[in-house]
Protein backbone atom coordinates (compact mmCIF):
# COMPACT_ATOMS: atom_id res chain seq x y z
CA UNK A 1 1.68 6.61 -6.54
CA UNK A 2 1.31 4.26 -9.38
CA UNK A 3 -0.30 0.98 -9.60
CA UNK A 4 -0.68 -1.81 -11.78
CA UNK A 5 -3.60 -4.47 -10.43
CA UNK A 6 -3.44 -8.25 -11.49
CA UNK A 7 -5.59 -11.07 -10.81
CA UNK A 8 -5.33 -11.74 -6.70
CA UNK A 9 -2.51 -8.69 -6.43
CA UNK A 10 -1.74 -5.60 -6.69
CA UNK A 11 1.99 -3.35 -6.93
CA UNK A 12 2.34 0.46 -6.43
CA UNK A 13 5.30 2.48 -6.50
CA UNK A 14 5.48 6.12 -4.67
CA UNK A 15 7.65 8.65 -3.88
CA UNK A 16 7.37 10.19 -0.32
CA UNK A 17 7.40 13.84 -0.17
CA UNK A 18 11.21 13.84 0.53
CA UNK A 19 12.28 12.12 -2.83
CA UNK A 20 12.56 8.62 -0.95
CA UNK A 21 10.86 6.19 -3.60
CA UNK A 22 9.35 2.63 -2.27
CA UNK A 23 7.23 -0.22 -3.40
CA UNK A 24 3.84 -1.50 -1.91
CA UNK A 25 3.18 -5.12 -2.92
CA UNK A 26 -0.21 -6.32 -2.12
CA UNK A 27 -2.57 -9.64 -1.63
CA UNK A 28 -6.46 -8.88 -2.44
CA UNK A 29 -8.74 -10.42 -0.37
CA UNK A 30 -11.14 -13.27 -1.92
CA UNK A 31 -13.78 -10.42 -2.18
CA UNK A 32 -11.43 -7.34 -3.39
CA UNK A 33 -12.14 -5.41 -0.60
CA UNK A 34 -8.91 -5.73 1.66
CA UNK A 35 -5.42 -5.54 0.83
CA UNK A 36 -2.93 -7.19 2.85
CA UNK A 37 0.32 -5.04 1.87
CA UNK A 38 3.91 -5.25 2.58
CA UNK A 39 6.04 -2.22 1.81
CA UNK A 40 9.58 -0.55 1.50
CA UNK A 41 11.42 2.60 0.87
CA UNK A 42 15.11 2.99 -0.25
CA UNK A 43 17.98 4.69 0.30
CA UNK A 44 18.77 6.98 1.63
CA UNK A 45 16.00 6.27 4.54
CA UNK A 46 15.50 2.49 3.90
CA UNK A 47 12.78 0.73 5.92
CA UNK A 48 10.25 -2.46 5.40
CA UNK A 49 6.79 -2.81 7.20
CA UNK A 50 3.42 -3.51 6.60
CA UNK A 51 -0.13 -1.84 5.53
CA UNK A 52 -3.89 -3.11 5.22
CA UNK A 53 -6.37 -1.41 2.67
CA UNK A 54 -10.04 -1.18 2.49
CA UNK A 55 -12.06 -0.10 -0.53
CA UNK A 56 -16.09 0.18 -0.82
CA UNK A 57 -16.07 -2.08 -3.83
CA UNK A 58 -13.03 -3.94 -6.29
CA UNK A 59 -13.44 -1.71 -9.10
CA UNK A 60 -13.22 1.22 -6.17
CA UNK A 61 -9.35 3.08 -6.90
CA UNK A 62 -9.75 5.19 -3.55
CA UNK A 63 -7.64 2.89 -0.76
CA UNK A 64 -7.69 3.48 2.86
CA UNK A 65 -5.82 2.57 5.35
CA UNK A 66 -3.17 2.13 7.92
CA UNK A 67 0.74 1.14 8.01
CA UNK A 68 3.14 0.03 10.57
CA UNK A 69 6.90 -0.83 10.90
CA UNK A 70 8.30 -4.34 10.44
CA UNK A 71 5.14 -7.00 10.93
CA UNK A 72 2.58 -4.75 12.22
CA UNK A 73 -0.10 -3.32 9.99
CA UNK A 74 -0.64 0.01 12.07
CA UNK A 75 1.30 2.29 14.50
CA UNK A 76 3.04 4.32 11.31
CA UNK A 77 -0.14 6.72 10.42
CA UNK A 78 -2.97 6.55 7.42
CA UNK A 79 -2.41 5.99 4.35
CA UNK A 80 -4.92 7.06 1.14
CA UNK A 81 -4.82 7.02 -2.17
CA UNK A 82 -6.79 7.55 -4.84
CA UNK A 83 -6.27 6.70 -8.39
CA UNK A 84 -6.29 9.57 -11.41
């Protein structure tokens, strides 16, 4: 996953372990800590959903957190990352 972080947002793409690529666009909380997220992955296994992020502090590149399908923010598994 790569990300690029700018003022109150922040963009990653990723590529699952099956080649599908996607993009995670994300609002930062006023604090830094949370990231509200929406995502998608394209063909040839297209979907759209949502993820929320935590992080111990806003200069912190280790995310946490969960996804969902469609509006919800959970129900899809965990999601980490950690920047290198």
């Amino acid at each position: 996953m790569s990300c690029s972080e700018s003022g109150a947002s922040v963009s990653c793409n990723f590529t699952e372990p099956d080649n599908v690529s996607g993009r995670l666009d994300c609002a930062k909380s006023q604090n830094g800590l949370e990231l509200s997220c929406a995502w998608i992955t394209f063909f040839p296994r297209p979907a759209t959903g949502r993820a929320i992020f935590t992080r111990t502090s806003p200069s912190q590149r280790r995310l946490s957190g969960t996804w969902g399908p469609f509006l919800a923010t959970s129900g899809g598994g965990r999601w980490d990352a950690e920047g290198m």
